[in-house]
N, C-alpha and C. Protein backbone atom coordinates (compact mmCIF):
# COMPACT_ATOMS: atom_id res chain seq x y z
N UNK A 1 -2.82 2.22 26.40
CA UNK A 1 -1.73 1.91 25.52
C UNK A 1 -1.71 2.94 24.39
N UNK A 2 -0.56 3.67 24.13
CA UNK A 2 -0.39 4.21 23.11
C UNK A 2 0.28 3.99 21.68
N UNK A 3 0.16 3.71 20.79
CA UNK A 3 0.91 3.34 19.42
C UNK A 3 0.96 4.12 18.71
N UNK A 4 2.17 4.44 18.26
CA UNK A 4 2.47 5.75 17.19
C UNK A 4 2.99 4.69 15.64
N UNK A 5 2.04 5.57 14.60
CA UNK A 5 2.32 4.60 13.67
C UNK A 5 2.41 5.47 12.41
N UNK A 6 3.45 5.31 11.33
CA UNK A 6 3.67 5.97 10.40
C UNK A 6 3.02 6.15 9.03
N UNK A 7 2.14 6.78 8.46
CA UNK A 7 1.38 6.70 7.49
C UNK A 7 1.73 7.73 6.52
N UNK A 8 2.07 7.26 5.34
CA UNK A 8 3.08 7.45 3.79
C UNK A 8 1.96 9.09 3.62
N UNK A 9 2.39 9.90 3.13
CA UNK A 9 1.97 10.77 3.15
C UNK A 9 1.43 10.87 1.67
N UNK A 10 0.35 11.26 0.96
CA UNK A 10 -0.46 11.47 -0.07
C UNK A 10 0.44 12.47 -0.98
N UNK A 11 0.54 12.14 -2.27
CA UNK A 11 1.05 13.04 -3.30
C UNK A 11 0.33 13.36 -4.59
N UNK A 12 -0.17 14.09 -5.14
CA UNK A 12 -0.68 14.27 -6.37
C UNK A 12 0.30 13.54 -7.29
N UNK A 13 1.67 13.64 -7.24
CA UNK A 13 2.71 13.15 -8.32
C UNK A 13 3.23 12.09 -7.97
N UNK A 14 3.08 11.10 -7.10
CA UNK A 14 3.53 9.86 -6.72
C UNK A 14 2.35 9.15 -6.30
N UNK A 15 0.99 9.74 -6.12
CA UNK A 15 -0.53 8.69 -5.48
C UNK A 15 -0.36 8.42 -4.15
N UNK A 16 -0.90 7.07 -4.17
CA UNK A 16 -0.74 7.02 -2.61
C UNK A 16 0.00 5.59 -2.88
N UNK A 17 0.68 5.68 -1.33
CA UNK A 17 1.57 4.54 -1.46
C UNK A 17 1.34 3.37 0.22
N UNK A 18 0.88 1.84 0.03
CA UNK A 18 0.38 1.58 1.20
C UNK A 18 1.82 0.58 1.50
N UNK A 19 1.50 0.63 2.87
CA UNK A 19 2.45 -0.20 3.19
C UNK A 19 2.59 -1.70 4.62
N UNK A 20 2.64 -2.52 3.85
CA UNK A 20 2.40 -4.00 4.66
C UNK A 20 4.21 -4.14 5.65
N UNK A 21 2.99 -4.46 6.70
CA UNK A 21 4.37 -5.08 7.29
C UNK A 21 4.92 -6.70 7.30
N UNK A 22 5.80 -6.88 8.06
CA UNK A 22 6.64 -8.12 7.42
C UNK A 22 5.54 -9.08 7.94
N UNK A 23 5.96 -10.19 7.15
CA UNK A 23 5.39 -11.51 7.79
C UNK A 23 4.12 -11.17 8.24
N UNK A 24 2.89 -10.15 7.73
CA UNK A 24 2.02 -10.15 7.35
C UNK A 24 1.10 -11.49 7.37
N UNK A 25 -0.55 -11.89 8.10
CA UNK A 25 -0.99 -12.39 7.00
C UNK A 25 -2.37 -11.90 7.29
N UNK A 26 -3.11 -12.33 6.08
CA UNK A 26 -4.84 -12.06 5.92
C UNK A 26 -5.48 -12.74 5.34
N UNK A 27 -6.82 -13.08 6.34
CA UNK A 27 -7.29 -14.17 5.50
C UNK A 27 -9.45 -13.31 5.12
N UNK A 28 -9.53 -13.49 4.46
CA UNK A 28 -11.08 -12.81 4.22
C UNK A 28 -12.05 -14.16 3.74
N UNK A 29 -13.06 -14.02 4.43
CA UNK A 29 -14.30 -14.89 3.72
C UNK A 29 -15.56 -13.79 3.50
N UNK A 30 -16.21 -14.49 3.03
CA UNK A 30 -17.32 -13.34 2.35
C UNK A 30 -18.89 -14.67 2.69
N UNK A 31 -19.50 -14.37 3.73
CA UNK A 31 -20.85 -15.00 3.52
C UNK A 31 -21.67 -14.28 3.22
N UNK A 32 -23.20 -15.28 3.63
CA UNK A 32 -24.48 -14.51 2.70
C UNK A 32 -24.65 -13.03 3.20
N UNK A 33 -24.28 -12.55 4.43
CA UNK A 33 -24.54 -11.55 5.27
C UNK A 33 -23.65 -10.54 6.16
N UNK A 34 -22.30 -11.56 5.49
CA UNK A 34 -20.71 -10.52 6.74
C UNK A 34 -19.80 -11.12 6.07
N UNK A 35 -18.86 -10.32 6.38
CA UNK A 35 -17.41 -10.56 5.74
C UNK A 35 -16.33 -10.95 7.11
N UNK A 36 -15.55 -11.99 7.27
CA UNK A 36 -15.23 -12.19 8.35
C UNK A 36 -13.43 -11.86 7.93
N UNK A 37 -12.80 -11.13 8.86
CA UNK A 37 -11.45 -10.70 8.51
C UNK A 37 -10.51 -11.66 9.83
N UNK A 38 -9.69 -12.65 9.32
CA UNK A 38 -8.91 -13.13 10.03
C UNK A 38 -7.48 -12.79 9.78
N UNK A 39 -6.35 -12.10 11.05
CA UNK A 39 -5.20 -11.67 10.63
C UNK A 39 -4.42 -11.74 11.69
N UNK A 40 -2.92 -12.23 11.57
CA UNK A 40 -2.31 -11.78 12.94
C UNK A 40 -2.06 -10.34 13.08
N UNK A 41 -0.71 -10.42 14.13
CA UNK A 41 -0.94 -9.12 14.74
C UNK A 41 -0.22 -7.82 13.32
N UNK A 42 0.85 -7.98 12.73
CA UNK A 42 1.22 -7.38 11.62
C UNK A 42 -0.09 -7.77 10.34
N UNK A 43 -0.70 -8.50 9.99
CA UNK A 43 -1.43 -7.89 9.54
C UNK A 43 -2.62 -7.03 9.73
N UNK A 44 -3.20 -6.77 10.94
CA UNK A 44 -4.25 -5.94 11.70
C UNK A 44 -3.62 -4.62 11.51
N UNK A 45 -2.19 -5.10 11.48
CA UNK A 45 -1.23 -3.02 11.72
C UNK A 45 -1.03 -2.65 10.47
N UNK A 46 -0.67 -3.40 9.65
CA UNK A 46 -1.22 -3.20 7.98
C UNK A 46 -2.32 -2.92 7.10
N UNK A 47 -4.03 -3.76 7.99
CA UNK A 47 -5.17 -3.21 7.69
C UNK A 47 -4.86 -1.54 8.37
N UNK A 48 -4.65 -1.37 9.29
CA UNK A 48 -5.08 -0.09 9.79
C UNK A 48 -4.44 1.03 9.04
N UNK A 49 -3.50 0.75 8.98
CA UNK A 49 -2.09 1.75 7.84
C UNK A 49 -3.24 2.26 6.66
N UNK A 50 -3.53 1.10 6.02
CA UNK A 50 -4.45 1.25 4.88
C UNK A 50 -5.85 1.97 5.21
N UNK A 51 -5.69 1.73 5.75
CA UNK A 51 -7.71 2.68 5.73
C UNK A 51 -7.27 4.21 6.57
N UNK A 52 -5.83 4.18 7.52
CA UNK A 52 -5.54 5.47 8.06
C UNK A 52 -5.28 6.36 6.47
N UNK A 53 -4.49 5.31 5.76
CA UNK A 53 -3.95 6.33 4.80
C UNK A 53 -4.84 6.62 3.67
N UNK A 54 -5.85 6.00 3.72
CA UNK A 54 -6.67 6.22 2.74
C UNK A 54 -7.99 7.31 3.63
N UNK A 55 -7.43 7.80 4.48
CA UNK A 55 -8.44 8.88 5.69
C UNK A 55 -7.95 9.58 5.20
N UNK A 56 -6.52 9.73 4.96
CA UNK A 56 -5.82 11.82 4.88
C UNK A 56 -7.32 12.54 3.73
N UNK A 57 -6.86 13.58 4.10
CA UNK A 57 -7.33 15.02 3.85
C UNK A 57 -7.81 15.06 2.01
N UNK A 58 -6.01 15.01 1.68
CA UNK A 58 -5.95 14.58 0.53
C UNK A 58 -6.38 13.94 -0.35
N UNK A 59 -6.43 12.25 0.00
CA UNK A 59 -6.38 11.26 -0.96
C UNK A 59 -7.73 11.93 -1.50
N UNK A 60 -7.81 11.34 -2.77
CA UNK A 60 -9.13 12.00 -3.80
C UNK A 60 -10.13 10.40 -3.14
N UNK A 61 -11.25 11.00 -3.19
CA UNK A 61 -12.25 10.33 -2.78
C UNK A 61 -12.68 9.12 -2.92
N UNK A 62 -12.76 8.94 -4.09
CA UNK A 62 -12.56 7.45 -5.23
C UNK A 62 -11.12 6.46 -4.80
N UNK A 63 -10.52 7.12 -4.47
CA UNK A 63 -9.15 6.14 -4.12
C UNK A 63 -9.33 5.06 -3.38
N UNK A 64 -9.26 3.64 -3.92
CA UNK A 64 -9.49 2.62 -2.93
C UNK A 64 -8.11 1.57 -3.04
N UNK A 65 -8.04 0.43 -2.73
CA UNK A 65 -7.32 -0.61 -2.92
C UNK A 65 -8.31 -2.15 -2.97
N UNK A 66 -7.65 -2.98 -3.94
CA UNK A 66 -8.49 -4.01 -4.08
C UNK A 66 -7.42 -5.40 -3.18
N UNK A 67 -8.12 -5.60 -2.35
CA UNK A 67 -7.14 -6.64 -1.40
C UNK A 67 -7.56 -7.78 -3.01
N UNK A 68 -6.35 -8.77 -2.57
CA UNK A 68 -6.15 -9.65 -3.68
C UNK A 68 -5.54 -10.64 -3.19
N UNK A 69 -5.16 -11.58 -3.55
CA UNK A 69 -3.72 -12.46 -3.43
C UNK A 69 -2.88 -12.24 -3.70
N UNK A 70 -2.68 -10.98 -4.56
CA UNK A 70 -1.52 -10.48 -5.61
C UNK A 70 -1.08 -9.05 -4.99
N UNK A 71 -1.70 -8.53 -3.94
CA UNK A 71 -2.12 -6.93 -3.75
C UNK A 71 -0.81 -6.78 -2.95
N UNK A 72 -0.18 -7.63 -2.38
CA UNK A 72 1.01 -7.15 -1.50
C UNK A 72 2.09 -6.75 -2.21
C-alpha cells in the first residue's frame, strides 16, 4: 500500500505549522513504565504528519509540540 501525504513545509518566518485532520481523536495514558497511544484512523494520520514534520531538514532541533487538550 502506498500513501502520499502532505507535510506543511518549515519556515524561519512563519515556524512550523502542524496539521490535524477532521474528526480526529487521541487518547494518551501514561503508566509506571509506557505510554499507551489510543487513536482512530485520522488521528494516527495526524500523529504521523506531526513527527514527519517535525523530521524536515530544517525544523531547529528543540522544536517540539506539547499534545494537550487544548493543542488542536
Amino acid at each position: 500500500m502506498e500513501v502520499r501525504i502532505e507535510i506543511p513545509t518549515y519556515s524561519r518566518d512563519n515556524g512550523i505549522k502542524f496539521v490535524w485532520e477532521d474528526n480526529f481523536v487521541i487518547r494518551a495514558e501514561i503508566n509506571a513504565d509506557s505510554v499507551l497511544i489510543k487513536a482512530n484512523k485520522e488521528g494516527l494520520q495526524s500523529l504521523a504528519k506531526h513527527l514527519l514534520t517535525l523530521a524536515q531538514d530544517e525544523v531547529p532541533v528543540d522544536t517540539h509540540l506539547h499534545y494537550t487538550v487544548y493543542s488542536d
